[in-house]
Protein backbone atom coordinates (compact mmCIF):
# COMPACT_ATOMS: atom_id res chain seq x y z
CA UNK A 1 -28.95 -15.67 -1.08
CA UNK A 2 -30.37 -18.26 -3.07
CA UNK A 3 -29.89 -17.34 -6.80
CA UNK A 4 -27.21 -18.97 -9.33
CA UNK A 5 -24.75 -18.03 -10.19
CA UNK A 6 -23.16 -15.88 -7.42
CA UNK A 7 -21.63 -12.86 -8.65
CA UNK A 8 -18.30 -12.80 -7.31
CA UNK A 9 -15.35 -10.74 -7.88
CA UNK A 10 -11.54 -11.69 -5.87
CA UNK A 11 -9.53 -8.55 -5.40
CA UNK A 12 -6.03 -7.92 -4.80
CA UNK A 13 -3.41 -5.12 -5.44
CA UNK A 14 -1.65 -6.15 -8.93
CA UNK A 15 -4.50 -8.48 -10.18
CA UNK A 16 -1.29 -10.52 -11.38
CA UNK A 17 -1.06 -14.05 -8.68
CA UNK A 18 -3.28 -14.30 -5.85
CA UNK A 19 -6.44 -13.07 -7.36
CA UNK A 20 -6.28 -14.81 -10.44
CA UNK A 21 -5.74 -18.07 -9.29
CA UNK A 22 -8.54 -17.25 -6.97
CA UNK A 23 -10.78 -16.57 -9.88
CA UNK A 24 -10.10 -19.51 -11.86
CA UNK A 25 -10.04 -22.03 -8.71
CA UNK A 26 -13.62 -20.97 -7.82
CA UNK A 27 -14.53 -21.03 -11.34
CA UNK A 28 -13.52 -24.42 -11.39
CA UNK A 29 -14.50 -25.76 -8.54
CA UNK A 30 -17.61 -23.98 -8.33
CA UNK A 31 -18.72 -25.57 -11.63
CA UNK A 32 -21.68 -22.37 -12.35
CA UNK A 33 -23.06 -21.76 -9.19
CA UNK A 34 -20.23 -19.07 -9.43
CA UNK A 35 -19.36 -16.56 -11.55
CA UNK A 36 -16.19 -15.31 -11.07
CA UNK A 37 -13.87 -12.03 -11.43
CA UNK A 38 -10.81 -10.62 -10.61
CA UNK A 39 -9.09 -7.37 -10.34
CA UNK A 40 -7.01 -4.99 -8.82
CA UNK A 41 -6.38 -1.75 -7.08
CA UNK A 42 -3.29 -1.05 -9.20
CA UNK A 43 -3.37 -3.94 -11.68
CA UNK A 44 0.51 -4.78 -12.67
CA UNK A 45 -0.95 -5.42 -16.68
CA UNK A 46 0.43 -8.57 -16.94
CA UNK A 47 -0.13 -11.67 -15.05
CA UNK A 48 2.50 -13.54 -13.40
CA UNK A 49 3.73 -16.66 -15.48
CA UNK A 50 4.12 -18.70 -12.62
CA UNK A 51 0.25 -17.92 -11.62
CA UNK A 52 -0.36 -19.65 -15.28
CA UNK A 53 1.93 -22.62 -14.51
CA UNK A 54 0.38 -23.76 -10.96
CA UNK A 55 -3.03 -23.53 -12.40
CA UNK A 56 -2.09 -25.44 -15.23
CA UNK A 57 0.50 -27.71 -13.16
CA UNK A 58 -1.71 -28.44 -10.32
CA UNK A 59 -5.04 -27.73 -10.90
CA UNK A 60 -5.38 -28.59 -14.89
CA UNK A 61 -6.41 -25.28 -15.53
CA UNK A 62 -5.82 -23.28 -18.38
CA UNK A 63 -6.26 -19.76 -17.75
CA UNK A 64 -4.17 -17.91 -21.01
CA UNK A 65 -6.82 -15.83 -21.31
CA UNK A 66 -6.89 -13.96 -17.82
CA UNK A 67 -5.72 -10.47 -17.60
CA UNK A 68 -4.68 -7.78 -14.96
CA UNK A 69 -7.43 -5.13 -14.19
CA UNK A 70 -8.41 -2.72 -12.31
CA UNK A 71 -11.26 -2.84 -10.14
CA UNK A 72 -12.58 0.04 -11.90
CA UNK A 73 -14.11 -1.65 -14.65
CA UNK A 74 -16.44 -3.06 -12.22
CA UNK A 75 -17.70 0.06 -10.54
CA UNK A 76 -21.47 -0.29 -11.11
CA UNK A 77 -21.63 -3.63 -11.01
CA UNK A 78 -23.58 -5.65 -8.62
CA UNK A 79 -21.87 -8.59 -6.78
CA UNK A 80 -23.31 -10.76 -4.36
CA UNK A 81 -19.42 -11.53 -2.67
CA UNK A 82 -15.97 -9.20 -2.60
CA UNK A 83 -13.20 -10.69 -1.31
CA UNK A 84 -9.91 -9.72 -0.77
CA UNK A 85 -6.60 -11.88 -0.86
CA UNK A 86 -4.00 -8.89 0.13
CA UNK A 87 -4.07 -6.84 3.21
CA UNK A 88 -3.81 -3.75 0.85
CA UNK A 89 -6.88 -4.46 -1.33
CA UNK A 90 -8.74 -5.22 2.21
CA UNK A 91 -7.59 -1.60 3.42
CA UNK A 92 -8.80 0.18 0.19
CA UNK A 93 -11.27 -1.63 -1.16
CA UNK A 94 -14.22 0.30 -2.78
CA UNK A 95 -18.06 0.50 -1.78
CA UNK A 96 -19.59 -2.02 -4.45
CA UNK A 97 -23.72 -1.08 -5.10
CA UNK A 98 -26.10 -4.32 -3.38
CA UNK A 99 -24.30 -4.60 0.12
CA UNK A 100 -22.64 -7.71 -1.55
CA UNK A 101 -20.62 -10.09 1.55
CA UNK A 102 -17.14 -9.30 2.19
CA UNK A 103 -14.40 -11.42 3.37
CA UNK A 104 -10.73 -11.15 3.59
CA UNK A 105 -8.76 -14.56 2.49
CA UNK A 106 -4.98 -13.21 2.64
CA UNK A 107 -2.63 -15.19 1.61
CA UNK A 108 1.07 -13.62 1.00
CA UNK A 109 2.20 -12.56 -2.61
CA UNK A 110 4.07 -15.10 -4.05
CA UNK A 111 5.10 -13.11 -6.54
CA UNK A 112 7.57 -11.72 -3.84
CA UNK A 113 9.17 -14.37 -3.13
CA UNK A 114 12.82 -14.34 -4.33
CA UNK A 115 15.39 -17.35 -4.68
CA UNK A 116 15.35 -19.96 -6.74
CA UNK A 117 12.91 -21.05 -9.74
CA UNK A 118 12.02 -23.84 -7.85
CA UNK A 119 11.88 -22.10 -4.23
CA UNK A 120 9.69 -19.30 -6.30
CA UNK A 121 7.69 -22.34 -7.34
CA UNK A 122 7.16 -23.62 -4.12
CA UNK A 123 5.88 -20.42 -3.22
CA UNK A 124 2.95 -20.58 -5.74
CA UNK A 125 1.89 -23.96 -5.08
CA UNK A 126 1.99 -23.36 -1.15
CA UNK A 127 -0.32 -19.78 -1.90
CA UNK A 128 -2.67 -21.48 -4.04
CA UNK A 129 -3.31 -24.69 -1.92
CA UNK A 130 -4.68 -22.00 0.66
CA UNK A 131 -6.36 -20.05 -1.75
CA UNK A 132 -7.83 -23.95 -2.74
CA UNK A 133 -8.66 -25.24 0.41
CA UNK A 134 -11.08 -21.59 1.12
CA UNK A 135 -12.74 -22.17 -2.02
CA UNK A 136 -13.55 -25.67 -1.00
CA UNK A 137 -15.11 -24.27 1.56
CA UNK A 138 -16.58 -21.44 -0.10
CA UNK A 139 -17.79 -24.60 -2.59
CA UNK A 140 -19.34 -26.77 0.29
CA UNK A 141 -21.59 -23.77 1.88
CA UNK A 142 -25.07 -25.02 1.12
CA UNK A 143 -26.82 -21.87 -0.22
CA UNK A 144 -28.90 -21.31 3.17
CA UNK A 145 -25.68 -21.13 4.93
CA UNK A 146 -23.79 -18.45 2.96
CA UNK A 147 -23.76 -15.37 5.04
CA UNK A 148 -21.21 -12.46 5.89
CA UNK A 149 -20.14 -14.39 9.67
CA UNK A 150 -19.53 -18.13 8.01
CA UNK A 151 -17.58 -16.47 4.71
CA UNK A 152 -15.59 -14.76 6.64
CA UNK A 153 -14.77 -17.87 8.86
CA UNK A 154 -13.48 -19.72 5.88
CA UNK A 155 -11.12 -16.44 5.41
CA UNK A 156 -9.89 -17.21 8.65
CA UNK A 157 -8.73 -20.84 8.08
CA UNK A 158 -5.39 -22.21 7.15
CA UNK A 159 -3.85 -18.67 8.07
CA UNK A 160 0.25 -19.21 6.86
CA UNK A 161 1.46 -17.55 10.32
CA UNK A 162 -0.25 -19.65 12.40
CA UNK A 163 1.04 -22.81 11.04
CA UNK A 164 4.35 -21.05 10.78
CA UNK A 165 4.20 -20.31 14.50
CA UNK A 166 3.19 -23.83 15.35
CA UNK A 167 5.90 -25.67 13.64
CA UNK A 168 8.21 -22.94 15.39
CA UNK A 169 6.93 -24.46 18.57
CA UNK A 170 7.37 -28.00 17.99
């Protein structure tokens, strides 16, 4: 893989939180070697408003114009990366044409988190710093080095329940 831009398309189940700030972080960050996408298995229609606020809060990122889809309007398409950020878009996700990489960055739904405007918030901010950090990652992978083995590595950094479980233990 040594083409710009990278095809890439971030998949979840509602295509509301997780894998639209995913989208517009790597389209960010990525500034054109990436291409980026979003959708979802059973797209909710409507992204979350608090998916718009930590992009724009946080990141300076205005991203009105995303949208909930499904992943359906991408059958066909080639990509050279799929990657999930919910366990349920991991277990269903379709066969995409071009043996693109896969990798699996979950991260839990803040959209699910109940409480508070501000503890709901918090949740966004703490899902999307993770969702950040991977895409750094993603973002420092010289183009020799981007294979199936070292994208799926980054999927498997700053994992919520392991942190959760170390604090537990201090």
């Amino acid at each position: 893989m040594s083409r710009h831009p990278y095809k890439v398309l971030i998949l979840c189940t509602g295509n509301s939180a997780r894998s639209i700030i995913g989208e517009y972080l790597l389209r960010l960050k990525g500034k054109g070697r990436f291409e980026t996408f979003s959708a979802g298995s059973h797209p909710t229609g409507r992204v979350n408003p608090l998916a718009l606020w930590v992009l724009k809060d946080r990141y300076g990122i205005d991203a009105s114009d995303a949208r909930s889809k499904s992943w359906d309007e991408f059958r066909g398409v080639t990509f050279d990366m799929v990657i999930t950020v919910c366990d349920n878009a991991r277990e269903s996700c379709p066969v995409f044409p071009g043996q693109p990489i896969t990798a699996h960055f979950g991260s839990p739904d803040p959209a699910g988190q109940e409480g508070t405007e501000e503890q709901r918030k918090w949740a966004f901010v703490q899902v999307a710093s993770q969702i950040s950090s991977r895409i750094d990652l993603l973002c420092a992978l010289p183009d020799l080095l981007i294979d199936p083995e070292r994208v799926q590595a980054i999927g498997d950094q700053f994992r919520p329940e392991e942190s959760g479980a170390a604090k537990a233990g201090n």
